[in-house]
PDB file of N, CA and C in Angstrom:
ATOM      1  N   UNK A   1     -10.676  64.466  90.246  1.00  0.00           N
ATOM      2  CA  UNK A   1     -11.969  64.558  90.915  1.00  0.00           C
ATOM      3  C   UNK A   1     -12.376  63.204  91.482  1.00  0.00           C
ATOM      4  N   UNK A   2     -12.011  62.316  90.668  1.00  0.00           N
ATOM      5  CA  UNK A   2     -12.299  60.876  91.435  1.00  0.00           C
ATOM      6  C   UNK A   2     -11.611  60.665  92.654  1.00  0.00           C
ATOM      7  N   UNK A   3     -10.316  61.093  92.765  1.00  0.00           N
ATOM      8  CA  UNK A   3      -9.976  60.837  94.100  1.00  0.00           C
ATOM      9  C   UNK A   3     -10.976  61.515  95.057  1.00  0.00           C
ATOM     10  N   UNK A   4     -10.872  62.764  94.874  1.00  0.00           N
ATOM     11  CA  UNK A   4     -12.114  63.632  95.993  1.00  0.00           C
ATOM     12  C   UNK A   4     -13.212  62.688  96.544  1.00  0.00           C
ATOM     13  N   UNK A   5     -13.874  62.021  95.478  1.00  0.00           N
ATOM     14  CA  UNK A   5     -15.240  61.275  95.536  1.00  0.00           C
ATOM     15  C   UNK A   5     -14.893  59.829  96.518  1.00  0.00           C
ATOM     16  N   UNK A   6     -13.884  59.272  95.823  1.00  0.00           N
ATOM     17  CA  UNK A   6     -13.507  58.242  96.745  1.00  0.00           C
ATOM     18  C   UNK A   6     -12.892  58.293  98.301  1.00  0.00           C
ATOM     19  N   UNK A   7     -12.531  59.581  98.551  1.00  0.00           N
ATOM     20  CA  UNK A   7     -12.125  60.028  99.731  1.00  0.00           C
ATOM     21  C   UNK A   7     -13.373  60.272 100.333  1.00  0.00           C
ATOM     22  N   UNK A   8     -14.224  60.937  99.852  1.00  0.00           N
ATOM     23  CA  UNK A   8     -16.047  61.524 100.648  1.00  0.00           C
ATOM     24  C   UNK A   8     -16.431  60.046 100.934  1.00  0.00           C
ATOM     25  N   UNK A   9     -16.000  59.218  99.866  1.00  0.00           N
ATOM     26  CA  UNK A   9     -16.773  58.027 100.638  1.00  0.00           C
ATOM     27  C   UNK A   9     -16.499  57.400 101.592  1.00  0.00           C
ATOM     28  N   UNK A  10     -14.991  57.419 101.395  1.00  0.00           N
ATOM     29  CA  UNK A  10     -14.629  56.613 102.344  1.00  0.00           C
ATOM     30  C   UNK A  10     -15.002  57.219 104.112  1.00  0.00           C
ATOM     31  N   UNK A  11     -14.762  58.750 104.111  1.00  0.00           N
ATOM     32  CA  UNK A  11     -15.090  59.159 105.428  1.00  0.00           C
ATOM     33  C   UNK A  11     -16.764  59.286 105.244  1.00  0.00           C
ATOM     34  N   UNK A  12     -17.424  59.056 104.743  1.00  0.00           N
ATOM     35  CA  UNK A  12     -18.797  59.098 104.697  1.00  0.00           C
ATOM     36  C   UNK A  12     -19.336  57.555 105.553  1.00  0.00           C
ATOM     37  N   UNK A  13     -18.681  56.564 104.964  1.00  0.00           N
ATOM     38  CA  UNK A  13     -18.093  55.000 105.607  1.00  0.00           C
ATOM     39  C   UNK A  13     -18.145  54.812 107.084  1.00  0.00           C
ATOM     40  N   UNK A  14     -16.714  55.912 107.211  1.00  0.00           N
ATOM     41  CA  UNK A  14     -16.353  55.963 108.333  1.00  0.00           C
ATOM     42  C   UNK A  14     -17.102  56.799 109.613  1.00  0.00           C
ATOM     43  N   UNK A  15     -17.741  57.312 108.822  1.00  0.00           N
ATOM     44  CA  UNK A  15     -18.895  58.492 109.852  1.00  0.00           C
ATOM     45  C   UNK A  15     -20.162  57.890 110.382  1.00  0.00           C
ATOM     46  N   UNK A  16     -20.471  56.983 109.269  1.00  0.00           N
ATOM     47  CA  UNK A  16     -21.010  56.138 109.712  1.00  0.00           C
ATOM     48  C   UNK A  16     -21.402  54.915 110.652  1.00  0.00           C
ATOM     49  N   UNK A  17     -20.030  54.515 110.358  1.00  0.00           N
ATOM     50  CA  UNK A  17     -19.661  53.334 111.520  1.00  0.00           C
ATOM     51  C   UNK A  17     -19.410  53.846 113.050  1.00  0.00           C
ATOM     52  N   UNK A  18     -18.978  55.414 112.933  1.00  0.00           N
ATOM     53  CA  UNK A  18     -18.494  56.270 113.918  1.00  0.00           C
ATOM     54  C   UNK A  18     -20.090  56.280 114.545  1.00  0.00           C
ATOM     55  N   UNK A  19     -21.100  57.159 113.601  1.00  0.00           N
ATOM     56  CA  UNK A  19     -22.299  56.810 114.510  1.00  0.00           C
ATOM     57  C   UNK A  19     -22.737  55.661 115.202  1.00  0.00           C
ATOM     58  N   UNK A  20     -22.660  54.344 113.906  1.00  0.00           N
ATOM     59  CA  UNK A  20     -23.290  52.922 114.858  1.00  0.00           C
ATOM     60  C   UNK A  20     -22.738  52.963 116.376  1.00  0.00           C
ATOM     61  N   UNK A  21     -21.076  53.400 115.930  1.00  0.00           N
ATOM     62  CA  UNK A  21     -20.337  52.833 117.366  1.00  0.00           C
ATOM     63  C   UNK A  21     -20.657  53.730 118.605  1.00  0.00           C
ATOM     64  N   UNK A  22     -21.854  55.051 118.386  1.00  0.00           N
ATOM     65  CA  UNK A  22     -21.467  55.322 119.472  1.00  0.00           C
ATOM     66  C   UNK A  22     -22.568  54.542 120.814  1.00  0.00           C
ATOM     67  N   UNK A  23     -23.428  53.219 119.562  1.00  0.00           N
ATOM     68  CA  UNK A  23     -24.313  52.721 120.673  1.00  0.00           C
ATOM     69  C   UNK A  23     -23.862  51.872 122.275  1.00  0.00           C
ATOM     70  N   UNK A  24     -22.777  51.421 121.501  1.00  0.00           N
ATOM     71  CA  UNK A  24     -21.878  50.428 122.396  1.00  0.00           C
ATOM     72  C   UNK A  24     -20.818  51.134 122.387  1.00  0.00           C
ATOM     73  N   UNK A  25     -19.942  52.101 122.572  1.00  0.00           N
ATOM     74  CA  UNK A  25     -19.075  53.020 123.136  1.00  0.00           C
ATOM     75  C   UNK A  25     -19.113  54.165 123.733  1.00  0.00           C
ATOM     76  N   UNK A  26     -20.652  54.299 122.917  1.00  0.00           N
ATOM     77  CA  UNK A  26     -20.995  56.005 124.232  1.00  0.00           C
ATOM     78  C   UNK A  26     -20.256  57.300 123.505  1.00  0.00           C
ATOM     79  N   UNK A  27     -19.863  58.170 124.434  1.00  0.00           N
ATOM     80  CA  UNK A  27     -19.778  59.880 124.052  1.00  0.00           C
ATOM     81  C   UNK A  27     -18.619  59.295 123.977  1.00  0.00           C
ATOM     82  N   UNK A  28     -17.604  58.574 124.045  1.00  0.00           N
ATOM     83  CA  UNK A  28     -15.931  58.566 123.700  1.00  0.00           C
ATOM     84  C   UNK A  28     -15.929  58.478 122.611  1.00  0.00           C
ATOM     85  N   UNK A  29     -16.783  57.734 121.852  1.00  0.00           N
ATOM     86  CA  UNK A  29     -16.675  57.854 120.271  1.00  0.00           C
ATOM     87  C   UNK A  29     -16.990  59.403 119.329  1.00  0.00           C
ATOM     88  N   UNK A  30     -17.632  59.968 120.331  1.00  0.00           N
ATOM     89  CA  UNK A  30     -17.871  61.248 119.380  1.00  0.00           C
ATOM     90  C   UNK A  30     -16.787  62.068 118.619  1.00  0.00           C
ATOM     91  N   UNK A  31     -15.255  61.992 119.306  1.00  0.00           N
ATOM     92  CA  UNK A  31     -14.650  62.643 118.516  1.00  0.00           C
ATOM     93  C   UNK A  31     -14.395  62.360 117.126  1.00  0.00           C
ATOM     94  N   UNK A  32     -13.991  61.032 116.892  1.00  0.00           N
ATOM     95  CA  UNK A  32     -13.916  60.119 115.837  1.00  0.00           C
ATOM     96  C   UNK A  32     -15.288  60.635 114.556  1.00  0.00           C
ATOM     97  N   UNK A  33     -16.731  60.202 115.420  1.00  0.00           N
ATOM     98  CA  UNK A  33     -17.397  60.920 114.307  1.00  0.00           C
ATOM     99  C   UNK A  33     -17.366  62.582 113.684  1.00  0.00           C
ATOM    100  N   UNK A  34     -16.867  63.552 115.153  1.00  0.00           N
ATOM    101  CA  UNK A  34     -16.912  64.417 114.520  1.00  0.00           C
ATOM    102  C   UNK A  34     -15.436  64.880 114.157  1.00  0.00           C
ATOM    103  N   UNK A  35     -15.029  64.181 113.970  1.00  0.00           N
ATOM    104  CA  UNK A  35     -13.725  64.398 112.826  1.00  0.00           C
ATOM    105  C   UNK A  35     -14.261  64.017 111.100  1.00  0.00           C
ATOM    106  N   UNK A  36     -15.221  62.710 111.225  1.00  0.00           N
ATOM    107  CA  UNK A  36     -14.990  62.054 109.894  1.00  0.00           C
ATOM    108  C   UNK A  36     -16.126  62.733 109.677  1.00  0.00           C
ATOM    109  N   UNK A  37     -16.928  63.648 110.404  1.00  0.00           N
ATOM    110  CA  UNK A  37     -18.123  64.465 109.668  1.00  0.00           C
ATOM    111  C   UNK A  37     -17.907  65.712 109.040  1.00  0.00           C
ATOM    112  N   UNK A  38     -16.780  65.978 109.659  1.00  0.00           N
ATOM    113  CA  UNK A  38     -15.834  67.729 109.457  1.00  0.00           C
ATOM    114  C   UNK A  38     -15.143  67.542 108.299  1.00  0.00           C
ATOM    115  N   UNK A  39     -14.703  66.534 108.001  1.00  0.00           N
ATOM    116  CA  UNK A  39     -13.391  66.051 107.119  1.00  0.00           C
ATOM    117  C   UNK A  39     -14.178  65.460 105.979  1.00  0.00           C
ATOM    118  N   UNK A  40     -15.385  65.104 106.000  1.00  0.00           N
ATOM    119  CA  UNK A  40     -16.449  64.685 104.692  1.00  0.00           C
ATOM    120  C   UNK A  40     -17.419  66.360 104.021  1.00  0.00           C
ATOM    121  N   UNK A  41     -17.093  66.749 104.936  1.00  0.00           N
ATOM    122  CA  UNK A  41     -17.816  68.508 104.499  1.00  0.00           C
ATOM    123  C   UNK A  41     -16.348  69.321 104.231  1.00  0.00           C
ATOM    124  N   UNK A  42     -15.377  68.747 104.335  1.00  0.00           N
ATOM    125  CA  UNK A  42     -14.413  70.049 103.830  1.00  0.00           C
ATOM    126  C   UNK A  42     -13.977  69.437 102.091  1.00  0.00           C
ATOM    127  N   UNK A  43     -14.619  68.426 102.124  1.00  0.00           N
ATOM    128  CA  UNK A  43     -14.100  67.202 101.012  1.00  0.00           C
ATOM    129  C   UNK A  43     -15.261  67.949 100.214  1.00  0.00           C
ATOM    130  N   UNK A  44     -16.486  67.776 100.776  1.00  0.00           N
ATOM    131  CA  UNK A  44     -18.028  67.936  99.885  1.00  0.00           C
ATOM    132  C   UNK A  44     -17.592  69.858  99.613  1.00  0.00           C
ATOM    133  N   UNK A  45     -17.237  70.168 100.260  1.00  0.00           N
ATOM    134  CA  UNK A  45     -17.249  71.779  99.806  1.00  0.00           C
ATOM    135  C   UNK A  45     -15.679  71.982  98.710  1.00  0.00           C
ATOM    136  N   UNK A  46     -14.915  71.173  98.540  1.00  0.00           N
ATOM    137  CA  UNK A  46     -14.322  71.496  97.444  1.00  0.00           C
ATOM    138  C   UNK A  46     -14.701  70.567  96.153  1.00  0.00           C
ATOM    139  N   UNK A  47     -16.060  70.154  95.997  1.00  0.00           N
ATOM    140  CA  UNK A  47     -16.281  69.563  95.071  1.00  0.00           C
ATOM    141  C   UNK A  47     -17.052  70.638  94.340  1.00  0.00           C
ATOM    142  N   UNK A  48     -17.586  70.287  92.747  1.00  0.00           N
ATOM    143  CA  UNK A  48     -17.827  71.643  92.366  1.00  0.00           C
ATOM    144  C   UNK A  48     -19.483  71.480  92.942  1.00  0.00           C
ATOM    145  N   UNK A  49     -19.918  72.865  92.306  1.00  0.00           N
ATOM    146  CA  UNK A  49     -21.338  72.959  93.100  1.00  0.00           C
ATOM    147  C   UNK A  49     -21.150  74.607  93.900  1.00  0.00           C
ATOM    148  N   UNK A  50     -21.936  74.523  94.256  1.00  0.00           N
ATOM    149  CA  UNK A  50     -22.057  76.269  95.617  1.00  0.00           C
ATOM    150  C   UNK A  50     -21.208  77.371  94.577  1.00  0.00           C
ATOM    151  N   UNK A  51     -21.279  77.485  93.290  1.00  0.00           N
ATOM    152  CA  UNK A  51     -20.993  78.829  92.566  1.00  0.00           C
ATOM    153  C   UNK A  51     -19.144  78.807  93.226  1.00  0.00           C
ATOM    154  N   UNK A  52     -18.779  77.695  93.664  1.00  0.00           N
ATOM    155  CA  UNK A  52     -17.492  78.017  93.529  1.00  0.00           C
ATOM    156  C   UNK A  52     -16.503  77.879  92.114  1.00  0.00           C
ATOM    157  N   UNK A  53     -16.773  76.934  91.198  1.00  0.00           N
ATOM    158  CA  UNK A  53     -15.990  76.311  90.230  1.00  0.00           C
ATOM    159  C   UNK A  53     -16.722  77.424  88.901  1.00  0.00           C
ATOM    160  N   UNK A  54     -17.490  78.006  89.110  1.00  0.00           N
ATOM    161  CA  UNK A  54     -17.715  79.376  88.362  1.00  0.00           C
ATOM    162  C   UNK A  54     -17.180  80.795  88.502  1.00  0.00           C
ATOM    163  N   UNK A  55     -17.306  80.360  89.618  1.00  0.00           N
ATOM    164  CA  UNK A  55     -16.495  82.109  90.517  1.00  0.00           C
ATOM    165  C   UNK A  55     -14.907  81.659  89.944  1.00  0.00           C
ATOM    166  N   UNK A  56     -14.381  80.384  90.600  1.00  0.00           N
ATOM    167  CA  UNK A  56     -12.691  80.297  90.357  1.00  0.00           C
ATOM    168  C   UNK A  56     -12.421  80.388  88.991  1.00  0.00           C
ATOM    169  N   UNK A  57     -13.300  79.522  88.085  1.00  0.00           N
ATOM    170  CA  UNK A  57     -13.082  79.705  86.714  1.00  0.00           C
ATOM    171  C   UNK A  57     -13.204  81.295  85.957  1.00  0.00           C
ATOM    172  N   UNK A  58     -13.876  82.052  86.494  1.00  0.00           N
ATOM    173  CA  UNK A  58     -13.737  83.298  86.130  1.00  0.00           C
ATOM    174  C   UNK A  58     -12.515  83.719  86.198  1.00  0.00           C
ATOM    175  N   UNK A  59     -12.148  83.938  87.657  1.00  0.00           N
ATOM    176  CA  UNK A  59     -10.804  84.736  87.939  1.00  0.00           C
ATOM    177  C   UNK A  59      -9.582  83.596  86.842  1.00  0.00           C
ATOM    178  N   UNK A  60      -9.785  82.308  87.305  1.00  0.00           N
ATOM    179  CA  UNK A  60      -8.493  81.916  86.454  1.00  0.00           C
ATOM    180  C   UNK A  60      -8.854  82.307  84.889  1.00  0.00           C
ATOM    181  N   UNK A  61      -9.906  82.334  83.932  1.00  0.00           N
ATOM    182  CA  UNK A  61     -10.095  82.588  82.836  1.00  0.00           C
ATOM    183  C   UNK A  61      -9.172  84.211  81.973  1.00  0.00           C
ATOM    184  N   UNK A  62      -9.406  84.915  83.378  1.00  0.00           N
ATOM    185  CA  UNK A  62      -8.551  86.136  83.259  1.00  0.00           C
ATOM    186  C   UNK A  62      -7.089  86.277  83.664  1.00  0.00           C
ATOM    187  N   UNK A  63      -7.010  85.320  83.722  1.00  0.00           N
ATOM    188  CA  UNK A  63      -5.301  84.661  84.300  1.00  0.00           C
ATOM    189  C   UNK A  63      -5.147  85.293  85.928  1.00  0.00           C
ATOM    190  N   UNK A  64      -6.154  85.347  86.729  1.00  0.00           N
ATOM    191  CA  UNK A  64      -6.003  85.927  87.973  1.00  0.00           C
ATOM    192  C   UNK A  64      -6.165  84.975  88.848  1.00  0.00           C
ATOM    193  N   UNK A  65      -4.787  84.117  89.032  1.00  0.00           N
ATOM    194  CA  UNK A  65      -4.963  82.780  89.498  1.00  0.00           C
ATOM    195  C   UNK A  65      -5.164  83.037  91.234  1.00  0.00           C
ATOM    196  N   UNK A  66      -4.577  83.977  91.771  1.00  0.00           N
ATOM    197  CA  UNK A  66      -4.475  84.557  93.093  1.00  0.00           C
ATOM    198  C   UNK A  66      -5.989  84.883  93.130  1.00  0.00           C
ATOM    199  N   UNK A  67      -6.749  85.562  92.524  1.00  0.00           N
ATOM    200  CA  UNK A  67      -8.282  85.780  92.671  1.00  0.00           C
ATOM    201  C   UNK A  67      -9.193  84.359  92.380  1.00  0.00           C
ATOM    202  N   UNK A  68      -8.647  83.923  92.026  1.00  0.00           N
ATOM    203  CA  UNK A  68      -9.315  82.477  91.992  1.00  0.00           C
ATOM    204  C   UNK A  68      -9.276  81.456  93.158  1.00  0.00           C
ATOM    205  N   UNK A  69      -8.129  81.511  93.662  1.00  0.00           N
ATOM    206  CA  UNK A  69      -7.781  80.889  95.621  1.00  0.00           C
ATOM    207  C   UNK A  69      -8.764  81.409  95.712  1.00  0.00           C
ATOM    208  N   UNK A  70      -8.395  82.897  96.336  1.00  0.00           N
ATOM    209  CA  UNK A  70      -8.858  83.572  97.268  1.00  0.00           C
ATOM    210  C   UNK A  70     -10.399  83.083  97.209  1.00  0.00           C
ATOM    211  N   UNK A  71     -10.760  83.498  96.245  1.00  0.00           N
ATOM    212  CA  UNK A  71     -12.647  83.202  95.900  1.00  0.00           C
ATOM    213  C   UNK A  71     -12.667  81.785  96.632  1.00  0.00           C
ATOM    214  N   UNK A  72     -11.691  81.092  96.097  1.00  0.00           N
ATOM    215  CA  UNK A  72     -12.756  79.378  96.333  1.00  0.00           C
ATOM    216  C   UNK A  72     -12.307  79.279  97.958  1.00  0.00           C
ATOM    217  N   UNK A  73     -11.266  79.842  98.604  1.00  0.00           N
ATOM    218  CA  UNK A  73     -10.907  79.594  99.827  1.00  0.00           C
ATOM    219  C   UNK A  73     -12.039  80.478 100.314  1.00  0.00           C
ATOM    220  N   UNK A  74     -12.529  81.622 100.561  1.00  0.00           N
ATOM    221  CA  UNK A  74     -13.456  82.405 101.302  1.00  0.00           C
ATOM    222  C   UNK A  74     -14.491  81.184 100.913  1.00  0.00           C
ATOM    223  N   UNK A  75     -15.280  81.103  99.957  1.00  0.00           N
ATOM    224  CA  UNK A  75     -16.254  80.022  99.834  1.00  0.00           C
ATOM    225  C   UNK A  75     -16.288  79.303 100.398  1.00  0.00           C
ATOM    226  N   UNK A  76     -15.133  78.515 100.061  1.00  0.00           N
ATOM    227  CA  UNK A  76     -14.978  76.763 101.370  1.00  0.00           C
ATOM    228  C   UNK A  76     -15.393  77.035 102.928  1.00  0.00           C
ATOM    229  N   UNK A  77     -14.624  78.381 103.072  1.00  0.00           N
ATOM    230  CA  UNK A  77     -14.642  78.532 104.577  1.00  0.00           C
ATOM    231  C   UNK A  77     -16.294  79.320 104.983  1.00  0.00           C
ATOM    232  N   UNK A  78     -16.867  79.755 104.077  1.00  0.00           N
ATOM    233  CA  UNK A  78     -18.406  80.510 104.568  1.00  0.00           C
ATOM    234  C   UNK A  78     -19.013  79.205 104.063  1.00  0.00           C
ATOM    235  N   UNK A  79     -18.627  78.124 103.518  1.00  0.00           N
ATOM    236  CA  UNK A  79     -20.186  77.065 103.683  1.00  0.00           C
ATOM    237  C   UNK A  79     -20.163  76.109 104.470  1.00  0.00           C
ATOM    238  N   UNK A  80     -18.734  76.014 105.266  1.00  0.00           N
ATOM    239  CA  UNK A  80     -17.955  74.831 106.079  1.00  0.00           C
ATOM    240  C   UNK A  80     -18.806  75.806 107.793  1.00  0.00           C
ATOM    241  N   UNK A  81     -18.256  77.306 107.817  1.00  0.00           N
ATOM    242  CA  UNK A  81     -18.548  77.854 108.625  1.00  0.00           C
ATOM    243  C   UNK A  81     -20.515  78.010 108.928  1.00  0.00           C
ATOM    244  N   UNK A  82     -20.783  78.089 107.713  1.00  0.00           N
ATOM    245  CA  UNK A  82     -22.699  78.375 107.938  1.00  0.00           C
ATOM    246  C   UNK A  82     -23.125  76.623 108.228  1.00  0.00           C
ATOM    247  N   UNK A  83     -22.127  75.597 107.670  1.00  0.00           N
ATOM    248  CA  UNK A  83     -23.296  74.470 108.368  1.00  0.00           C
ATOM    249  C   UNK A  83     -22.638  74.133 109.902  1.00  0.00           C
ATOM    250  N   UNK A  84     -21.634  74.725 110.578  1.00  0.00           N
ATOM    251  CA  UNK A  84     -20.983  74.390 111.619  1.00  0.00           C
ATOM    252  C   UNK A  84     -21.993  75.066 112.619  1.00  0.00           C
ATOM    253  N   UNK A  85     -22.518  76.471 112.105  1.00  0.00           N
ATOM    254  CA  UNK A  85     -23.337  77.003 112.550  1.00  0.00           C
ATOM    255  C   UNK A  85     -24.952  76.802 112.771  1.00  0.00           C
ATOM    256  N   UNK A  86     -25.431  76.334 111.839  1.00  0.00           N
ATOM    257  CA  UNK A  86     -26.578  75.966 111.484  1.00  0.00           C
ATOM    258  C   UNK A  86     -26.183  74.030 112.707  1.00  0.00           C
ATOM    259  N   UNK A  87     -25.170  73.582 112.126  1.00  0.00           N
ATOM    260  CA  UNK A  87     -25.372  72.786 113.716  1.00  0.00           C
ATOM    261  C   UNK A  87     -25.534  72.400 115.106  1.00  0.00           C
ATOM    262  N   UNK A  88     -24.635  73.977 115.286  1.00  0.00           N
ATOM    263  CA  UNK A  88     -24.773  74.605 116.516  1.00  0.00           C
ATOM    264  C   UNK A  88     -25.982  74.573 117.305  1.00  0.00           C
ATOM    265  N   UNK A  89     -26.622  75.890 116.089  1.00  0.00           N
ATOM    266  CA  UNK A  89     -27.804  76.608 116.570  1.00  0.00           C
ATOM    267  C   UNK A  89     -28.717  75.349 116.621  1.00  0.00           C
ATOM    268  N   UNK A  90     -28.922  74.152 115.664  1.00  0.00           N
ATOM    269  CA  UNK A  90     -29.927  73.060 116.087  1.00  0.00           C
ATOM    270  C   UNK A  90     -29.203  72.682 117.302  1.00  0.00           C
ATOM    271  N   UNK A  91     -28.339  72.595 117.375  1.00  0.00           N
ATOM    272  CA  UNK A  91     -28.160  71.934 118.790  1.00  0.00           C
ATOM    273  C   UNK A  91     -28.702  72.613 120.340  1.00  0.00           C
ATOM    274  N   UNK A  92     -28.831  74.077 120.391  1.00  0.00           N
ATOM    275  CA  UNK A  92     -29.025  74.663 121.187  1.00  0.00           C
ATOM    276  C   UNK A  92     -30.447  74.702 121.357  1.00  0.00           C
ATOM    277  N   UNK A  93     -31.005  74.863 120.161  1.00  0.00           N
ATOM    278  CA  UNK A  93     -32.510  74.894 119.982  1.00  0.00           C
ATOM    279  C   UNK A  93     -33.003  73.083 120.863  1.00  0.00           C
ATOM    280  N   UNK A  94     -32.593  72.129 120.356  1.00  0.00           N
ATOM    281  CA  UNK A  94     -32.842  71.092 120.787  1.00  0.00           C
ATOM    282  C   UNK A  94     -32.770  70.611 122.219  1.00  0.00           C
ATOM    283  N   UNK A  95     -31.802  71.226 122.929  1.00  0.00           N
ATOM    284  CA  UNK A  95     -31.027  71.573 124.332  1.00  0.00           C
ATOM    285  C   UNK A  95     -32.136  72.019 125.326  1.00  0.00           C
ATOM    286  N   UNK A  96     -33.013  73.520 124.430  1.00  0.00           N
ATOM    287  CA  UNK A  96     -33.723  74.009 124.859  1.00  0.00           C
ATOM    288  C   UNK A  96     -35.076  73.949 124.508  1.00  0.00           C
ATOM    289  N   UNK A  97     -34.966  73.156 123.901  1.00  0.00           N
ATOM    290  CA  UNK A  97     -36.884  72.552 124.012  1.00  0.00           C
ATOM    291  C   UNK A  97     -37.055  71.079 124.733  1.00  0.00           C
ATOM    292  N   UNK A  98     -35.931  69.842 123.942  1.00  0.00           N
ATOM    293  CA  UNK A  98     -36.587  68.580 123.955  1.00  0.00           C
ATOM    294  C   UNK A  98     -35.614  68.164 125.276  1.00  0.00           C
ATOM    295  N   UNK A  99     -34.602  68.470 124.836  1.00  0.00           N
ATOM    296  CA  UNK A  99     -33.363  68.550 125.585  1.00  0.00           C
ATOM    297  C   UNK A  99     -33.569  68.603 127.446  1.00  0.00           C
ATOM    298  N   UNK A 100     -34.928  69.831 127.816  1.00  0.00           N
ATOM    299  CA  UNK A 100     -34.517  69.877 129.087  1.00  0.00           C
ATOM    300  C   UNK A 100     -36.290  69.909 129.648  1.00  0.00           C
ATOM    301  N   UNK A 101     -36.940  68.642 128.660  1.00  0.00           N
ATOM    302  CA  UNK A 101     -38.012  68.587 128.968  1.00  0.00           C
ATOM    303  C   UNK A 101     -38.845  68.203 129.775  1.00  0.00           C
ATOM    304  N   UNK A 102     -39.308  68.107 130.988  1.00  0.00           N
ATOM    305  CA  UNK A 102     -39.666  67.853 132.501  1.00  0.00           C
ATOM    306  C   UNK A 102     -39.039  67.892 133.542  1.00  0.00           C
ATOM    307  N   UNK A 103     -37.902  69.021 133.149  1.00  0.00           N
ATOM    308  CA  UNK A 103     -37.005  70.124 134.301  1.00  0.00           C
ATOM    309  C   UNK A 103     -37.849  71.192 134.351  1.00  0.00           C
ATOM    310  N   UNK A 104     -37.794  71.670 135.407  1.00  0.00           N
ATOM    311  CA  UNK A 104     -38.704  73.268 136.136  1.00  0.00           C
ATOM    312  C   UNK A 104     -37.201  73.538 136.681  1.00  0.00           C
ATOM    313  N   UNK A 105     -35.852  74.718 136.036  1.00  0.00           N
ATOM    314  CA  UNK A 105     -35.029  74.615 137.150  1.00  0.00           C
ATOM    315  C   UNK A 105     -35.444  75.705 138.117  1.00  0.00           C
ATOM    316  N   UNK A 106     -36.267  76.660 137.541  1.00  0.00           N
ATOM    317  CA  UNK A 106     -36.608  77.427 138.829  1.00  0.00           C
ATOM    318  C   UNK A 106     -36.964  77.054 139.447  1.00  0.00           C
ATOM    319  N   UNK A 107     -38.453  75.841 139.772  1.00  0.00           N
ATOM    320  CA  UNK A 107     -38.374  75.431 141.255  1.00  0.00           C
ATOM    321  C   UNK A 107     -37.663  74.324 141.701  1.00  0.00           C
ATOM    322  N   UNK A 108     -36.618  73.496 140.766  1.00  0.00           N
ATOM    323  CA  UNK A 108     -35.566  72.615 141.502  1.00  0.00           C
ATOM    324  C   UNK A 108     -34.283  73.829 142.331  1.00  0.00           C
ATOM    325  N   UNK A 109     -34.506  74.859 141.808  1.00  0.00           N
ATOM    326  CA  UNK A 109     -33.523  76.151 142.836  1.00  0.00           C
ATOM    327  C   UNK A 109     -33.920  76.338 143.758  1.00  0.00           C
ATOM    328  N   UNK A 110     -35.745  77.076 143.933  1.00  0.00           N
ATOM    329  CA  UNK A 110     -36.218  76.792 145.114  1.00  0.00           C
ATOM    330  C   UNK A 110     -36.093  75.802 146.009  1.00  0.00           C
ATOM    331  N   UNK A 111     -36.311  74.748 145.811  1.00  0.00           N
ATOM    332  CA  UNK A 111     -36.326  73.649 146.569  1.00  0.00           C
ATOM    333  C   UNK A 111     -35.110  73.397 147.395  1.00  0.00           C
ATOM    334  N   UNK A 112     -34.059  73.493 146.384  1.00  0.00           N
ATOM    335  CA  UNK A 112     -32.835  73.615 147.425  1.00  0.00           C
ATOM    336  C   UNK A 112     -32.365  74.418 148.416  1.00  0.00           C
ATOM    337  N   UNK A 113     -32.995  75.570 148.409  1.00  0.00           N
ATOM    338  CA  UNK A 113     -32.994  76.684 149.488  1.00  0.00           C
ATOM    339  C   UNK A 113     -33.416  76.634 150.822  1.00  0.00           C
TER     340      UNK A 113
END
């Protein structure tokens, strides 16, 4: 488990510095952060916590080591998948309020006509 922790940090580190850099590098840096932000949440979701290390310990307790993957892999992937989502959707929401705030594009369409 310590390795896990020392790995979250280190891309936690690195996600970080990924943000500072994107003041003086701009949108080229974004992939970089969103690698070390993806790769610090697949780290944080196999740590215990989110009813996974209860659910797996069940199935392995009954020697159902195959039901025990399965559980913690569906898990990993519905809490990796709901905050990918939940980022999304802020992003769209943000797009469409703050994002496109003292645009009218209906009458910048008109206008061009």
């Amino acid at each position: 488990m310590g390795t896990i922790l020392d790995l979250q940090r280190w891309l936690y580190g690195g996600a970080l510095d990924a943000l500072n850099a994107l003041r003086t590098v701009g949108v080229g840096g974004l992939p970089v952060l969103i690698g070390a932000a993806f790769g610090f949440g697949m780290l944080h979701a196999l740590l215990p916590g989110h009813g996974k290390a209860v659910l797996a310990s069940h199935y392995a307790g009954d020697g159902r080591l195959l039901g025990a993957l399965g559980a913690s892999t569906v898990l990993i992937h519905t809490h990796v998948g709901s905050a990918v989502l939940l980022v999304l959707g802020g992003f769209v929401v943000l797009q469409r309020t703050i994002g496109g705030a003292g645009r009218a594009p209906v009458l910048e369409h008109q206008a061009r006509s």
